[in-house]
PDB file of N, CA and C in Angstrom:
ATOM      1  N   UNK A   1       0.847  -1.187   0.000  1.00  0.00           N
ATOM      2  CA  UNK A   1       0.000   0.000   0.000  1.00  0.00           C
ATOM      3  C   UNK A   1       0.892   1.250   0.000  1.00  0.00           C
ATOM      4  N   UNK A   2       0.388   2.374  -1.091  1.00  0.00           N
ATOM      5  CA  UNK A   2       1.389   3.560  -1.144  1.00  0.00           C
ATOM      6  C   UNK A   2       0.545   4.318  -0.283  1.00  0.00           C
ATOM      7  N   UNK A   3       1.513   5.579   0.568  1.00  0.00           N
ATOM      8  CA  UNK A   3       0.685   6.354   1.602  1.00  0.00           C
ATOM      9  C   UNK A   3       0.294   7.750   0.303  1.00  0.00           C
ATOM     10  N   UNK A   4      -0.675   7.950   0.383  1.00  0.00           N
ATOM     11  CA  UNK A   4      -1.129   8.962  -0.349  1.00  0.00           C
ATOM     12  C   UNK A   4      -0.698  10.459   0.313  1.00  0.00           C
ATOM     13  N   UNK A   5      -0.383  10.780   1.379  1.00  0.00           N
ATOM     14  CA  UNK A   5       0.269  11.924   1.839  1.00  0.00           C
ATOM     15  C   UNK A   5       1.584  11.772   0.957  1.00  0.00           C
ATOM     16  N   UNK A   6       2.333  11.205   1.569  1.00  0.00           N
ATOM     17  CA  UNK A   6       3.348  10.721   0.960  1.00  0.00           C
ATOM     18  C   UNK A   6       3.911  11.426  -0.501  1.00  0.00           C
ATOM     19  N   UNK A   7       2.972  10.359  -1.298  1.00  0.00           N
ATOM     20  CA  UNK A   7       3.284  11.126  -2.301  1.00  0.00           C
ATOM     21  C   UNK A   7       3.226  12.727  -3.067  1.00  0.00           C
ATOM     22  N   UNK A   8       1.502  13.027  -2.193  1.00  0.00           N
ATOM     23  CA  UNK A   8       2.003  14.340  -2.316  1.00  0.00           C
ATOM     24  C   UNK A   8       2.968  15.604  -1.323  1.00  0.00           C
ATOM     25  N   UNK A   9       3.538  14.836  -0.841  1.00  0.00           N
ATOM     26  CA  UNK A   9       4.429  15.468   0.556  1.00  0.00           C
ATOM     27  C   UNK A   9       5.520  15.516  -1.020  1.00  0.00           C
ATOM     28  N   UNK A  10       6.133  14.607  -1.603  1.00  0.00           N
ATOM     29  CA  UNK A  10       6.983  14.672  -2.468  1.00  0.00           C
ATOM     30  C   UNK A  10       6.879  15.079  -3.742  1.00  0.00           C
ATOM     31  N   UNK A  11       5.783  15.338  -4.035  1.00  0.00           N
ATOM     32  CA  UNK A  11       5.304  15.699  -5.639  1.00  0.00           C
ATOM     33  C   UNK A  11       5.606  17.575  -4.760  1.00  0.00           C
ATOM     34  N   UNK A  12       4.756  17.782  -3.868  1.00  0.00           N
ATOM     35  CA  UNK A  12       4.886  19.325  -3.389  1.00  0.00           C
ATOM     36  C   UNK A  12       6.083  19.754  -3.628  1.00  0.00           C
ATOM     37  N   UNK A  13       6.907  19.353  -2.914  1.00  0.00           N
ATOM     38  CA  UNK A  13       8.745  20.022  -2.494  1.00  0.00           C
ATOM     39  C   UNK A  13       9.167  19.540  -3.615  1.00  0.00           C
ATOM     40  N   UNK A  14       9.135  18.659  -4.323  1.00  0.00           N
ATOM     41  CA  UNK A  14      10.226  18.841  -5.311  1.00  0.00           C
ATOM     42  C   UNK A  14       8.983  17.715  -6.618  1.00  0.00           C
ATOM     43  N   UNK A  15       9.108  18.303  -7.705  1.00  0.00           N
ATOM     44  CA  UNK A  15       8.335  17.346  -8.877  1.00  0.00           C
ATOM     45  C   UNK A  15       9.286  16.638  -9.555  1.00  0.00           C
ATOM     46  N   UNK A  16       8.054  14.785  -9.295  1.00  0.00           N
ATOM     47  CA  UNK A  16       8.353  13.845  -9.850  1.00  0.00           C
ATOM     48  C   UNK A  16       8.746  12.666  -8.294  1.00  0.00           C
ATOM     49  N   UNK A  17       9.026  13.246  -7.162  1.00  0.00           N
ATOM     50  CA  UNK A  17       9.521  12.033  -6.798  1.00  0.00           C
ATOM     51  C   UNK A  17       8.460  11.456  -5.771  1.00  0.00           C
ATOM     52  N   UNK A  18       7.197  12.094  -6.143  1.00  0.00           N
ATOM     53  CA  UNK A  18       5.823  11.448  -5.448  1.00  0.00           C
ATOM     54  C   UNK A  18       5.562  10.079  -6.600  1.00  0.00           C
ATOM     55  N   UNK A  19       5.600  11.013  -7.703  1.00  0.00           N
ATOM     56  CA  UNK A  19       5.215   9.865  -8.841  1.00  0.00           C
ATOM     57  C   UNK A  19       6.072   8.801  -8.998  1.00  0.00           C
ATOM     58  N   UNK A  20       7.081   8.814  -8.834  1.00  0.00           N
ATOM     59  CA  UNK A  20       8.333   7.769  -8.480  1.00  0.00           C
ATOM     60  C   UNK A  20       8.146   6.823  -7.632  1.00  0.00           C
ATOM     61  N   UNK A  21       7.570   7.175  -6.370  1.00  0.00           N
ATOM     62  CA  UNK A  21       6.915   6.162  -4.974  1.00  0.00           C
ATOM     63  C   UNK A  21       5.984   5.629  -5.849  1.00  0.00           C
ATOM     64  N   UNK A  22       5.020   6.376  -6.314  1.00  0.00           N
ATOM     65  CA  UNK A  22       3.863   5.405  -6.483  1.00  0.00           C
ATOM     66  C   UNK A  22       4.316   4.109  -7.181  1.00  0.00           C
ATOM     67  N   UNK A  23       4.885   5.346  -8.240  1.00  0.00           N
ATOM     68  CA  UNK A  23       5.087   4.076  -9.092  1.00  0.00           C
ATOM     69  C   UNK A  23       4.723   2.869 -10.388  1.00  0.00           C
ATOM     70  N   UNK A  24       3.597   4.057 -10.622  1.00  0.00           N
ATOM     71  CA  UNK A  24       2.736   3.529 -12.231  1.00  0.00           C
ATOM     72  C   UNK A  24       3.458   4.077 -12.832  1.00  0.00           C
ATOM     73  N   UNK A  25       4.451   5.318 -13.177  1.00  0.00           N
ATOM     74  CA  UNK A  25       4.059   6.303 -14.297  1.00  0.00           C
ATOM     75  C   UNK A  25       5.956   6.421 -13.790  1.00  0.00           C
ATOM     76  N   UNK A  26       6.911   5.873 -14.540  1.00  0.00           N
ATOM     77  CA  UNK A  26       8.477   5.736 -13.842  1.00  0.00           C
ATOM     78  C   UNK A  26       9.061   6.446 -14.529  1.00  0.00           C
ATOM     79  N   UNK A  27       8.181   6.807 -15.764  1.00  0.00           N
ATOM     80  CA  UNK A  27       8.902   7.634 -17.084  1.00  0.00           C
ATOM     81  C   UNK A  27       8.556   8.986 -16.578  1.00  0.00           C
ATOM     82  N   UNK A  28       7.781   9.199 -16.569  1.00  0.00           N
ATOM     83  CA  UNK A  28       6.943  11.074 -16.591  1.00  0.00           C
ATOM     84  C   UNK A  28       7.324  10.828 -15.339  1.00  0.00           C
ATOM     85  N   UNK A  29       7.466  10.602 -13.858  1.00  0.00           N
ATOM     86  CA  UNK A  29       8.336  10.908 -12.653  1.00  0.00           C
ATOM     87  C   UNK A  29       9.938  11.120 -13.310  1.00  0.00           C
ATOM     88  N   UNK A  30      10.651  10.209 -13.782  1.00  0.00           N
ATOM     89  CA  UNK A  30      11.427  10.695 -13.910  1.00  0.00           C
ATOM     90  C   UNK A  30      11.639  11.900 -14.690  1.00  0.00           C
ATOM     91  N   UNK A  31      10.994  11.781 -15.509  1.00  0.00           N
ATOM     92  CA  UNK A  31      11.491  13.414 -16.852  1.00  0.00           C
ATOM     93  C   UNK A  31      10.498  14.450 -15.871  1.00  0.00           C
ATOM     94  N   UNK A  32       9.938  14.408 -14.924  1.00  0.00           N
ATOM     95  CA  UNK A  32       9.459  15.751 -14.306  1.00  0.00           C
ATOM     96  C   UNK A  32      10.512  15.687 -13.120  1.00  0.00           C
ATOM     97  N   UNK A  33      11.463  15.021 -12.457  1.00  0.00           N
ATOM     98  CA  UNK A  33      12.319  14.886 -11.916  1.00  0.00           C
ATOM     99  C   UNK A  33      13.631  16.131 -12.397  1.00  0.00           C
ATOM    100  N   UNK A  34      14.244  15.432 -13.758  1.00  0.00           N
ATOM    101  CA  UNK A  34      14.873  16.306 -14.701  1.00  0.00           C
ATOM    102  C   UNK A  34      14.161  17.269 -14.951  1.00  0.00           C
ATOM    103  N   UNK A  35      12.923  17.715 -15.454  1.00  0.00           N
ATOM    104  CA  UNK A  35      12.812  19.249 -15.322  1.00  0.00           C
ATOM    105  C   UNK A  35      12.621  19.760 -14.324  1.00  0.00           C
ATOM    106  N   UNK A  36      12.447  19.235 -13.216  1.00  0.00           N
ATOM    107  CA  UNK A  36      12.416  20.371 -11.565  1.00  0.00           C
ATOM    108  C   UNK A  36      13.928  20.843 -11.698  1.00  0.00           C
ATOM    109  N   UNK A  37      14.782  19.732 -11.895  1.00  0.00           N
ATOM    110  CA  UNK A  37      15.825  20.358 -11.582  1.00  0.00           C
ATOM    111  C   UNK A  37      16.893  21.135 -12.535  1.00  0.00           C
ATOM    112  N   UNK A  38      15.908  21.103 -14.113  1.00  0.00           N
ATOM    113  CA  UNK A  38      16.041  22.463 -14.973  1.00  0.00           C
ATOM    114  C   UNK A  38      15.535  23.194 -14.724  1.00  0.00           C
ATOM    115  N   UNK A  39      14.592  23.585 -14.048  1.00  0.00           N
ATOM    116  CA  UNK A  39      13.595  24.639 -13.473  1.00  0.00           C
ATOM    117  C   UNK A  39      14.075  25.424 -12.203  1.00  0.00           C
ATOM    118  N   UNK A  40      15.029  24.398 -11.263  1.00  0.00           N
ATOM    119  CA  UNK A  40      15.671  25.198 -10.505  1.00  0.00           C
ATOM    120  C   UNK A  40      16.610  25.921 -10.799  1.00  0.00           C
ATOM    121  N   UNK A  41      17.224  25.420 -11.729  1.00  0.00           N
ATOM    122  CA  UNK A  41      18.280  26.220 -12.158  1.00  0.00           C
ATOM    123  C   UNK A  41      18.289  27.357 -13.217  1.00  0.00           C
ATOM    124  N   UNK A  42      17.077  27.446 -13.837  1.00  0.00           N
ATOM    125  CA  UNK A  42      16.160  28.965 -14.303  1.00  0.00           C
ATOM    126  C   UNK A  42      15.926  29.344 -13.108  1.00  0.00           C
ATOM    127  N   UNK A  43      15.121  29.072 -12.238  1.00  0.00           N
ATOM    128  CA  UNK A  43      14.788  29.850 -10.849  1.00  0.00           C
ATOM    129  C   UNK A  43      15.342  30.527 -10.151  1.00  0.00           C
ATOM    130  N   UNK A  44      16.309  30.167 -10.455  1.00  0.00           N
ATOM    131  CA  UNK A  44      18.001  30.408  -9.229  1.00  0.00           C
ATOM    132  C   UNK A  44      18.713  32.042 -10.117  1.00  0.00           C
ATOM    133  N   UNK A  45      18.523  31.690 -11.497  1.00  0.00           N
ATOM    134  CA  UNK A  45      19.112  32.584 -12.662  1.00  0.00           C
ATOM    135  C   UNK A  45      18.313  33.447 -12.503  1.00  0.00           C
ATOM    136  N   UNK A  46      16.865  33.375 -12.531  1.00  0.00           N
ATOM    137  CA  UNK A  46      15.766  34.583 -12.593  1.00  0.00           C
ATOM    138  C   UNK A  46      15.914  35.473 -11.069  1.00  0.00           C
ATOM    139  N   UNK A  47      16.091  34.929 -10.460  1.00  0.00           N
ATOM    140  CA  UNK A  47      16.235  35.665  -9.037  1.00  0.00           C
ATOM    141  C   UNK A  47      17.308  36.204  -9.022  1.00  0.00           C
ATOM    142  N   UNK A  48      18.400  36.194  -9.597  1.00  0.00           N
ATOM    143  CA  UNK A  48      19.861  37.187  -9.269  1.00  0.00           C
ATOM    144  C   UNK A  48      19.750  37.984 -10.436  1.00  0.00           C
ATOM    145  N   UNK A  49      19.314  37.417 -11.610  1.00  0.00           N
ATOM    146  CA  UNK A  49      19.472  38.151 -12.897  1.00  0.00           C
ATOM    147  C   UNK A  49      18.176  39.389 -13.006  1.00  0.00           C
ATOM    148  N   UNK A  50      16.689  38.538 -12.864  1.00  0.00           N
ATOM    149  CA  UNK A  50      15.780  39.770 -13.202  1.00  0.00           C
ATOM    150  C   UNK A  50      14.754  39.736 -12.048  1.00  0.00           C
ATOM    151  N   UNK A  51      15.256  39.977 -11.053  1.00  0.00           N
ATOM    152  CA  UNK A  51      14.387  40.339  -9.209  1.00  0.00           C
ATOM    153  C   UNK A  51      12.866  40.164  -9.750  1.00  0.00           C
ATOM    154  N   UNK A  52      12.688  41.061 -10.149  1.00  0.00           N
ATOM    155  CA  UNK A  52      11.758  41.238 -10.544  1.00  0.00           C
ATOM    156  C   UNK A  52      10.358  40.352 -11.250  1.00  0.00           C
ATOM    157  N   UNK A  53      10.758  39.537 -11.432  1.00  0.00           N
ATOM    158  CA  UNK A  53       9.869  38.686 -12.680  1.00  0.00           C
ATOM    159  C   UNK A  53      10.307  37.429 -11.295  1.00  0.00           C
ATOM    160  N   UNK A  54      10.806  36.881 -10.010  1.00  0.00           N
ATOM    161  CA  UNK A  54      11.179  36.093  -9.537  1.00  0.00           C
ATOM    162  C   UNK A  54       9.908  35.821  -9.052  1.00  0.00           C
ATOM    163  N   UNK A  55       9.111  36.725  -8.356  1.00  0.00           N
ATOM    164  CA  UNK A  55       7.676  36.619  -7.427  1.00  0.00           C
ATOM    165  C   UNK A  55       6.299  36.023  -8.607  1.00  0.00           C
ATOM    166  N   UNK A  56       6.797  36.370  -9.845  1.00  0.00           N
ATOM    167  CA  UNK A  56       5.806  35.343 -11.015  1.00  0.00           C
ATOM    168  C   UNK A  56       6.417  33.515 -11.053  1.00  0.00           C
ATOM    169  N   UNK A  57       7.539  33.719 -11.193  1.00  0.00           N
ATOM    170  CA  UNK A  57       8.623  32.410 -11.435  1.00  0.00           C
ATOM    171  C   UNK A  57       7.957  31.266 -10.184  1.00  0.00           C
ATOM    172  N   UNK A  58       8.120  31.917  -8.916  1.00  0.00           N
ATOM    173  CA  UNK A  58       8.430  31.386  -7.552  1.00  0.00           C
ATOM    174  C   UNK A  58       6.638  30.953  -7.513  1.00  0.00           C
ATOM    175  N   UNK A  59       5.405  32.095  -8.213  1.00  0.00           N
ATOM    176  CA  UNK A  59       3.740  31.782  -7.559  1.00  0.00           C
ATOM    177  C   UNK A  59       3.723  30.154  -8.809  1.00  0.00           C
ATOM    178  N   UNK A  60       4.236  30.869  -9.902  1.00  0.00           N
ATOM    179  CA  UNK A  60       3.972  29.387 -10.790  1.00  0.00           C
ATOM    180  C   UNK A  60       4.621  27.951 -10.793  1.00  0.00           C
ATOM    181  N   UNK A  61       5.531  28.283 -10.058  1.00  0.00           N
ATOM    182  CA  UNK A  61       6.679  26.661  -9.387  1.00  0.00           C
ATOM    183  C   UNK A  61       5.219  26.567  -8.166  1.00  0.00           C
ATOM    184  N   UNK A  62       4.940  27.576  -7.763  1.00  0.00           N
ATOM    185  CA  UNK A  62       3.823  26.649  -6.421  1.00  0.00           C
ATOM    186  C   UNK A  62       2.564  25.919  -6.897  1.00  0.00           C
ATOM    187  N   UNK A  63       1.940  26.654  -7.571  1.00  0.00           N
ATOM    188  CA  UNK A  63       0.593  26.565  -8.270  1.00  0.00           C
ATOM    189  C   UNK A  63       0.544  24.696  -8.847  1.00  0.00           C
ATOM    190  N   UNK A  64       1.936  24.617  -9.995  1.00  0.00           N
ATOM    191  CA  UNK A  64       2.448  23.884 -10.680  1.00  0.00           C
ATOM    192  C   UNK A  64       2.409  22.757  -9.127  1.00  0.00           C
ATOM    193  N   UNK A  65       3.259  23.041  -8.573  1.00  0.00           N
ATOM    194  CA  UNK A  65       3.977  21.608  -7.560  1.00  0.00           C
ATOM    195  C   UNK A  65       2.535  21.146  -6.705  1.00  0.00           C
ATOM    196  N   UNK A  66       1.748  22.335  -6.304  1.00  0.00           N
ATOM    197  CA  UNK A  66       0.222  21.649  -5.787  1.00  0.00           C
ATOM    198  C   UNK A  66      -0.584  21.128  -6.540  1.00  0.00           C
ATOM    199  N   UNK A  67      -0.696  21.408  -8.058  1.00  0.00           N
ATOM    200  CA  UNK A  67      -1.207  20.316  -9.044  1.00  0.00           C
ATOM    201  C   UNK A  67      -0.469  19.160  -8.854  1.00  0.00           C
ATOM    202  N   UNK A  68       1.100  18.582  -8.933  1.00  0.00           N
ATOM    203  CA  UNK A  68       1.173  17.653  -8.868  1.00  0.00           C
ATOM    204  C   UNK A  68       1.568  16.767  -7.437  1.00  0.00           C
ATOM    205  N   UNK A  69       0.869  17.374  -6.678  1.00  0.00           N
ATOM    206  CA  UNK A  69       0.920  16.707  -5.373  1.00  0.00           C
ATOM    207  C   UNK A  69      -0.562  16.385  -5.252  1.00  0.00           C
ATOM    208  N   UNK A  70      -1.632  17.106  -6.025  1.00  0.00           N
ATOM    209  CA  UNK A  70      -2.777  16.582  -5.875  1.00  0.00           C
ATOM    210  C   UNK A  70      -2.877  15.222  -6.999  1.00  0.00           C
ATOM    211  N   UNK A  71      -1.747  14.667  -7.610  1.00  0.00           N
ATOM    212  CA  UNK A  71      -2.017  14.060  -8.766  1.00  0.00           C
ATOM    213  C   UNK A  71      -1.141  12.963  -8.155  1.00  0.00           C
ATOM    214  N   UNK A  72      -0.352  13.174  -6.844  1.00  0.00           N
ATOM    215  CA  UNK A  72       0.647  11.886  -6.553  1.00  0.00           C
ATOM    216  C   UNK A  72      -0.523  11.534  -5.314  1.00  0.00           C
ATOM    217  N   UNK A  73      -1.290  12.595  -4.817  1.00  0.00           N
ATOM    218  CA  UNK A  73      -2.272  11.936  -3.981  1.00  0.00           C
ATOM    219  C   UNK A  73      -3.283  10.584  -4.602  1.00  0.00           C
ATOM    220  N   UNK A  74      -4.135  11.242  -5.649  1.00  0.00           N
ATOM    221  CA  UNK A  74      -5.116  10.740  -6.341  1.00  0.00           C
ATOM    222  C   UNK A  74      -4.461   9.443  -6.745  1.00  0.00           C
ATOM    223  N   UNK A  75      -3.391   9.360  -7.665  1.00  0.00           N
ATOM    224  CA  UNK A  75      -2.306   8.063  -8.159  1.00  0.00           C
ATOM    225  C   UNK A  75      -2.472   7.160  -7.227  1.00  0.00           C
ATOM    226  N   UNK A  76      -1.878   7.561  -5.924  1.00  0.00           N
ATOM    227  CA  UNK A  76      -1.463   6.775  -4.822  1.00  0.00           C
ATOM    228  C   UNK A  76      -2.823   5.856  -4.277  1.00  0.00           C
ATOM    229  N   UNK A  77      -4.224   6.867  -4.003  1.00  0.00           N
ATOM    230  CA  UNK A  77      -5.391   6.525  -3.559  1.00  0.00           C
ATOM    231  C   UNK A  77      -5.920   5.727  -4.430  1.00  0.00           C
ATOM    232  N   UNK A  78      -5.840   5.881  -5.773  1.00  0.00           N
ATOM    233  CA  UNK A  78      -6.750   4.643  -6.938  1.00  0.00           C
ATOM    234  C   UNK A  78      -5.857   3.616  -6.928  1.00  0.00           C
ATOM    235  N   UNK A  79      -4.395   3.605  -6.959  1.00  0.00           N
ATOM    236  CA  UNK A  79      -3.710   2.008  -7.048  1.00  0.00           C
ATOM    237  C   UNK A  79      -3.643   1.413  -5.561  1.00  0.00           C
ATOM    238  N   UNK A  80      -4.219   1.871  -4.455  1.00  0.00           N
ATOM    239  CA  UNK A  80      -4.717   1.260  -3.509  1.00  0.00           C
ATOM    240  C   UNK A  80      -5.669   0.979  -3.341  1.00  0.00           C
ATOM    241  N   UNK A  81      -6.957   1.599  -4.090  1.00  0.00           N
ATOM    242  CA  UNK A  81      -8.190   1.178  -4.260  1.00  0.00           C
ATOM    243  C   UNK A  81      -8.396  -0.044  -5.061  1.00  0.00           C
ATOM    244  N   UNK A  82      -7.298  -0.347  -6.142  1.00  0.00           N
ATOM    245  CA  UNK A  82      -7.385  -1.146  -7.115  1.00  0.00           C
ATOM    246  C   UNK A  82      -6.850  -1.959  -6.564  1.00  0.00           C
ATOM    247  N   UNK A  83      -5.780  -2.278  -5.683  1.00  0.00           N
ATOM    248  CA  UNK A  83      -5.169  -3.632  -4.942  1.00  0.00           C
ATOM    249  C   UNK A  83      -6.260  -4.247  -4.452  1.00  0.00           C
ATOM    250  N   UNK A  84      -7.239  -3.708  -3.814  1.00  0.00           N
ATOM    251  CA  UNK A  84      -8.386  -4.169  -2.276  1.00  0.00           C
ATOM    252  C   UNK A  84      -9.282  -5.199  -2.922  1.00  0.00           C
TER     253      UNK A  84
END
């Protein structure tokens, strides 16, 4: 049984490694894995380079990471529904 917090505890803070636990979907966890951590490293650039545009960068990395923490929840809850 996958814990459905869980996964979205890990889809939140960083995307892809909720979807990774679960564990249906090993491809799209990983390549959203690799782009979090192309995304941090735009993130990191936008904040020293253009201040300004960082507080758009920083609301849409959140918006984005609570969609997919509601999607490592849901994952997690139907392939435990489907084991029972």
């Amino acid at each position: 049984m996958k814990r459905p917090w869980l996964a979205a505890l890990l889809n939140f803070f960083f995307m892809g490694p909720g979807t990774l636990y679960v564990g249906e979907r090993k491809a799209f966890g990983a390549a959203l894995t690799l782009g979090a951590i192309a995304l941090t490293y735009v993130e990191l650039n936008v904040q020293t380079q253009a201040p300004s545009l960082y507080p758009i960068m920083f609301g849409t990395v959140f918006v984005m990471n609570t969609f997919f923490a509601l999607d490592g929840w849901r994952e997690a809850k139907a392939l435990n529904e489907a084991k029972r």
